[in-house]
Protein backbone atom coordinates (compact mmCIF):
# COMPACT_ATOMS: atom_id res chain seq x y z
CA UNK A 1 16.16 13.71 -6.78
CA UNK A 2 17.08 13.79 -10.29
CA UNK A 3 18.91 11.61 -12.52
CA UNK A 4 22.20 12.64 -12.75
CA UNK A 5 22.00 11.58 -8.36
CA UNK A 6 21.45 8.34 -9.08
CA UNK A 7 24.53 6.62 -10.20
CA UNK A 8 24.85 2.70 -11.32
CA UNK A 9 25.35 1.09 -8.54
CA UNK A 10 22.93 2.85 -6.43
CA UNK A 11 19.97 1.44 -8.91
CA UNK A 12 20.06 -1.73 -7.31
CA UNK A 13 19.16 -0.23 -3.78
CA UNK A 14 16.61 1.85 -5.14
CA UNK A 15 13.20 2.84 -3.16
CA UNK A 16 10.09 5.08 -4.27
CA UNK A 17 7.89 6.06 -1.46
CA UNK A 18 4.28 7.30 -2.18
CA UNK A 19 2.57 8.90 0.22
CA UNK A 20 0.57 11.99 0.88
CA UNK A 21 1.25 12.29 4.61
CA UNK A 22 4.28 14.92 4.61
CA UNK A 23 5.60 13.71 7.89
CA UNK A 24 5.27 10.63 7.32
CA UNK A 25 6.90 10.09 4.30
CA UNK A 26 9.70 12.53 5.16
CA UNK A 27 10.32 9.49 8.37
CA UNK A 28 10.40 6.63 6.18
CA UNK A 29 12.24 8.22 3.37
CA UNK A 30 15.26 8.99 6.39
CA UNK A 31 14.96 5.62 7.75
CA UNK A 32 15.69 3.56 4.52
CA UNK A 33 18.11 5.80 3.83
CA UNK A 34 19.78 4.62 6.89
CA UNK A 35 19.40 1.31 5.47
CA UNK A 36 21.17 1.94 2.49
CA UNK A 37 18.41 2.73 0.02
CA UNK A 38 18.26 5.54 -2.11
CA UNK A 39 15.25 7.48 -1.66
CA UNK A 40 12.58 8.88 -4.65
CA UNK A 41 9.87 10.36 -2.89
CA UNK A 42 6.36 11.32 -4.90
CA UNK A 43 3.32 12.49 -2.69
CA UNK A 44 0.49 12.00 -5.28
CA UNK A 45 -0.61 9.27 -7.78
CA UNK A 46 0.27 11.45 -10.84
CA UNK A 47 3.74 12.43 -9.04
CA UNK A 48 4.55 8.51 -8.18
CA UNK A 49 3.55 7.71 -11.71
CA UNK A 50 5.97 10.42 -13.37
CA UNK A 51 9.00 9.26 -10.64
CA UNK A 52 8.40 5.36 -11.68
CA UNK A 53 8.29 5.97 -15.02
CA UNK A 54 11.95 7.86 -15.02
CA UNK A 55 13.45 6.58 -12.60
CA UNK A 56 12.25 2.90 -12.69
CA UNK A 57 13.15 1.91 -8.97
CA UNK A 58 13.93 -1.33 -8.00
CA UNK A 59 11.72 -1.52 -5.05
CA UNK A 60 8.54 1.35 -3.96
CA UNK A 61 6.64 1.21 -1.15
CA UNK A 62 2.88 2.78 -2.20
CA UNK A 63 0.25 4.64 -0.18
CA UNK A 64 -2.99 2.53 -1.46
CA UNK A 65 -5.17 5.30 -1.12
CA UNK A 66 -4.10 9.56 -2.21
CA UNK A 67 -5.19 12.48 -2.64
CA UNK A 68 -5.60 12.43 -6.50
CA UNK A 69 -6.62 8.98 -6.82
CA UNK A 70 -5.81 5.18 -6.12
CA UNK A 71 -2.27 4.10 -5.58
CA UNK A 72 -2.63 1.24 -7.48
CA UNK A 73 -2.34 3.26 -10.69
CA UNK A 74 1.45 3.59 -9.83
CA UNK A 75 2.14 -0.23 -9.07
CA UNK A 76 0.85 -0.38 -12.71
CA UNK A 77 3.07 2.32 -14.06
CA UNK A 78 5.91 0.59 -12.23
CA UNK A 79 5.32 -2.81 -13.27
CA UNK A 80 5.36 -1.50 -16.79
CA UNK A 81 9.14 0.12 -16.55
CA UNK A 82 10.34 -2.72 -13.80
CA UNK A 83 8.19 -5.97 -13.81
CA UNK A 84 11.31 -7.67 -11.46
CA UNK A 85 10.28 -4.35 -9.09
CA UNK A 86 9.53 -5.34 -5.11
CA UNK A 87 6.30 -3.26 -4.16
CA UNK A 88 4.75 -3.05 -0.99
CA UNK A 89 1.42 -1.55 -0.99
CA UNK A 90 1.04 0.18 2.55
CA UNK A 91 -2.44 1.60 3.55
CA UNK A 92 -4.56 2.48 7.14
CA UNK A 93 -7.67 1.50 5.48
CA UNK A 94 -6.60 -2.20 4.83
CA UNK A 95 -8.78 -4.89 3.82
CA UNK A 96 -8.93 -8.01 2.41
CA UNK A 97 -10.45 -6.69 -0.94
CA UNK A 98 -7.77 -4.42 -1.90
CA UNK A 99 -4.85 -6.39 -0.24
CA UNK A 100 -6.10 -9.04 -3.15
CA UNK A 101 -6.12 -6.41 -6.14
CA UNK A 102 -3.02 -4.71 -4.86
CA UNK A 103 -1.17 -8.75 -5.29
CA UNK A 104 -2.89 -9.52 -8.76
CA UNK A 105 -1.75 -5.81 -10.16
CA UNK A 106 2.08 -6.57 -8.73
CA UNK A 107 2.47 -5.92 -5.54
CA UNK A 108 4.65 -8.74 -3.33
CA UNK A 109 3.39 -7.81 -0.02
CA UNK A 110 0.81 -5.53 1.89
CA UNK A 111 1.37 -3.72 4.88
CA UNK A 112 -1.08 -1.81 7.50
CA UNK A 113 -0.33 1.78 8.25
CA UNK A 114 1.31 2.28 10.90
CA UNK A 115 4.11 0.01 9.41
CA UNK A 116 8.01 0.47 11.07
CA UNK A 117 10.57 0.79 9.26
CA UNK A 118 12.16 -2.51 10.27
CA UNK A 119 8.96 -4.51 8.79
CA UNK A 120 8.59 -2.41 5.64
CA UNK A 121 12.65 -3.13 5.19
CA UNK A 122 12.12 -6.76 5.84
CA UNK A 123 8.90 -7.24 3.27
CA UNK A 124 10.96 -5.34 0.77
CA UNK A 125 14.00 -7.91 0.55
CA UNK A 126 12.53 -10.93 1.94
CA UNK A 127 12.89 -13.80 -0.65
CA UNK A 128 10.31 -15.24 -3.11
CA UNK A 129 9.85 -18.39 -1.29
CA UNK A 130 9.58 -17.21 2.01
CA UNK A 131 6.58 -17.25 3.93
CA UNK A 132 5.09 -14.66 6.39
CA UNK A 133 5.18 -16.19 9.80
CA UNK A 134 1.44 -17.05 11.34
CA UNK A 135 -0.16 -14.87 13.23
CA UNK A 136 -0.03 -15.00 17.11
CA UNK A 137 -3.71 -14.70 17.00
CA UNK A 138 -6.51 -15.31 14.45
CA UNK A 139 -8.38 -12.33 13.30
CA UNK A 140 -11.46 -11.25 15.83
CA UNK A 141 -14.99 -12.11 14.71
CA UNK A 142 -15.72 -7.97 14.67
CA UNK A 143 -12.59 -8.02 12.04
CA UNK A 144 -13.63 -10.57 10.00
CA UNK A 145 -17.50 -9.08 10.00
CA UNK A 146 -15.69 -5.29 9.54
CA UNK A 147 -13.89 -7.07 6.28
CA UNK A 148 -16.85 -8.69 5.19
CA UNK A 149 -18.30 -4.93 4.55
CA UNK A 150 -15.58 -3.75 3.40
CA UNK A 151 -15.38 -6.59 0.78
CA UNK A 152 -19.01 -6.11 -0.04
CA UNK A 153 -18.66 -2.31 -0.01
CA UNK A 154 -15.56 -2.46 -2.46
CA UNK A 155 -17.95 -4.73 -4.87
CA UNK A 156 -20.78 -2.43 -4.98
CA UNK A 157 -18.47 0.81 -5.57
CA UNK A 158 -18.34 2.44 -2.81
CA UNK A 159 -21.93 3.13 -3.41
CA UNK A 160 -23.32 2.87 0.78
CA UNK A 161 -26.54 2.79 -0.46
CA UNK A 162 -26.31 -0.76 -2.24
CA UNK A 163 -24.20 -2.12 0.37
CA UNK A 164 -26.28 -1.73 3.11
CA UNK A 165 -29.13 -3.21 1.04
CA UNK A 166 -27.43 -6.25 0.07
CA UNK A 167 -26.19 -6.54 3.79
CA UNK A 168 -29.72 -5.63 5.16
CA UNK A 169 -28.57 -3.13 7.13
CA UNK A 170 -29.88 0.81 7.60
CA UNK A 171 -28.16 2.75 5.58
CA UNK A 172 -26.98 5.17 8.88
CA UNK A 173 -25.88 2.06 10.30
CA UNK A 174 -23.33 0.86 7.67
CA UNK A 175 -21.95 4.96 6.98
CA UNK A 176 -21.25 4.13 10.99
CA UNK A 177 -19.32 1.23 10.60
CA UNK A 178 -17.42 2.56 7.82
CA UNK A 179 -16.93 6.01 9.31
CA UNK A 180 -14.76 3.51 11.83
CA UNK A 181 -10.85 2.52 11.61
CA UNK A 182 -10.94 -1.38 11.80
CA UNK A 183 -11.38 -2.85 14.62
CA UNK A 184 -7.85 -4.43 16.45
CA UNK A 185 -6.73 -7.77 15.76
């Protein structure tokens, strides 16, 4: 999309989507279309960058992690060009950690992968003031132990090594547990 295709009045309704799942992306971008947004689409950090820099969009929904680096580096980009901007950072490898840094850098909300359309639409334009609803069920103790590692992980860079010493864990035992999706609700 260029532009010249975005006219006035379409600004107000407009979406960037970051993601580097082709199929993916290619879904969402025709199902808030159907919802009356006008669709940017950028499949890598330095792509999503580029796109919020021109194109300044009023709201983006961003893949936390891609190929070429860390989504976040777009909600920064964006928040310099459009700090009233509505971003939802949307990720499969969600944690408490980066659900916190993706809120102080901007972001208003932060969804789990795989996120409908419906409840991407409804994070995008849900008010200031309004609350998420509880959930039905508290978090698992195997969640809340799986985000404690990946909240201790995330300090200690990534680095498995010092993780699993300040947990007190073997080493193959943590690469295990991270090798893992999180465990369900």
């Amino acid at each position: 999309m260029t532009g010249d295709e975005i006219g006035e009045t379409e600004i107000t309704r407009s979406l960037l989507l970051v993601d580097d799942d082709d199929v993916w992306l290619q879904r969402l971008a025709t199902a808030m279309g159907r919802r009356g947004f006008t669709v940017i689409t950028a499949r890598s950090v330095k792509d999503g960058v580029g796109k919020a820099r021109e194109f300044a969009p009023a709201y983006a929904v961003i893949d936390l992690r891609l190929e070429d680096g860390n989504g976040l580096d777009v909600v920064s980009a964006l928040r310099e060009v459009r700090p009233d901007g509505r971003i939802i950072m949307l990720t499969g490898y969600g944690n408490i950690a980066t659900a916190v840094a993706a809120v102080k850098m901007g972001a208003v909300d932060y969804l789990s992968k795989p996120a409908d359309a419906d409840a991407i639409e409804a994070a995008l334009l849900a008010g200031d003031t309004e609350t998420p609803p509880l959930p039905e069920r508290p978090m698992s103790a195997d969640r809340v132990r799986w985000e404690h590692i990946q909240r201790v992980y995330e300090l200690c860079n990534r680095n498995v090594s010092e993780t699993a010493r300040r947990l007190s864990m073997h080493r193959r035992t943590l690469q295990r547990i991270l090798a893992k999706h999180s465990p369900r609700e």
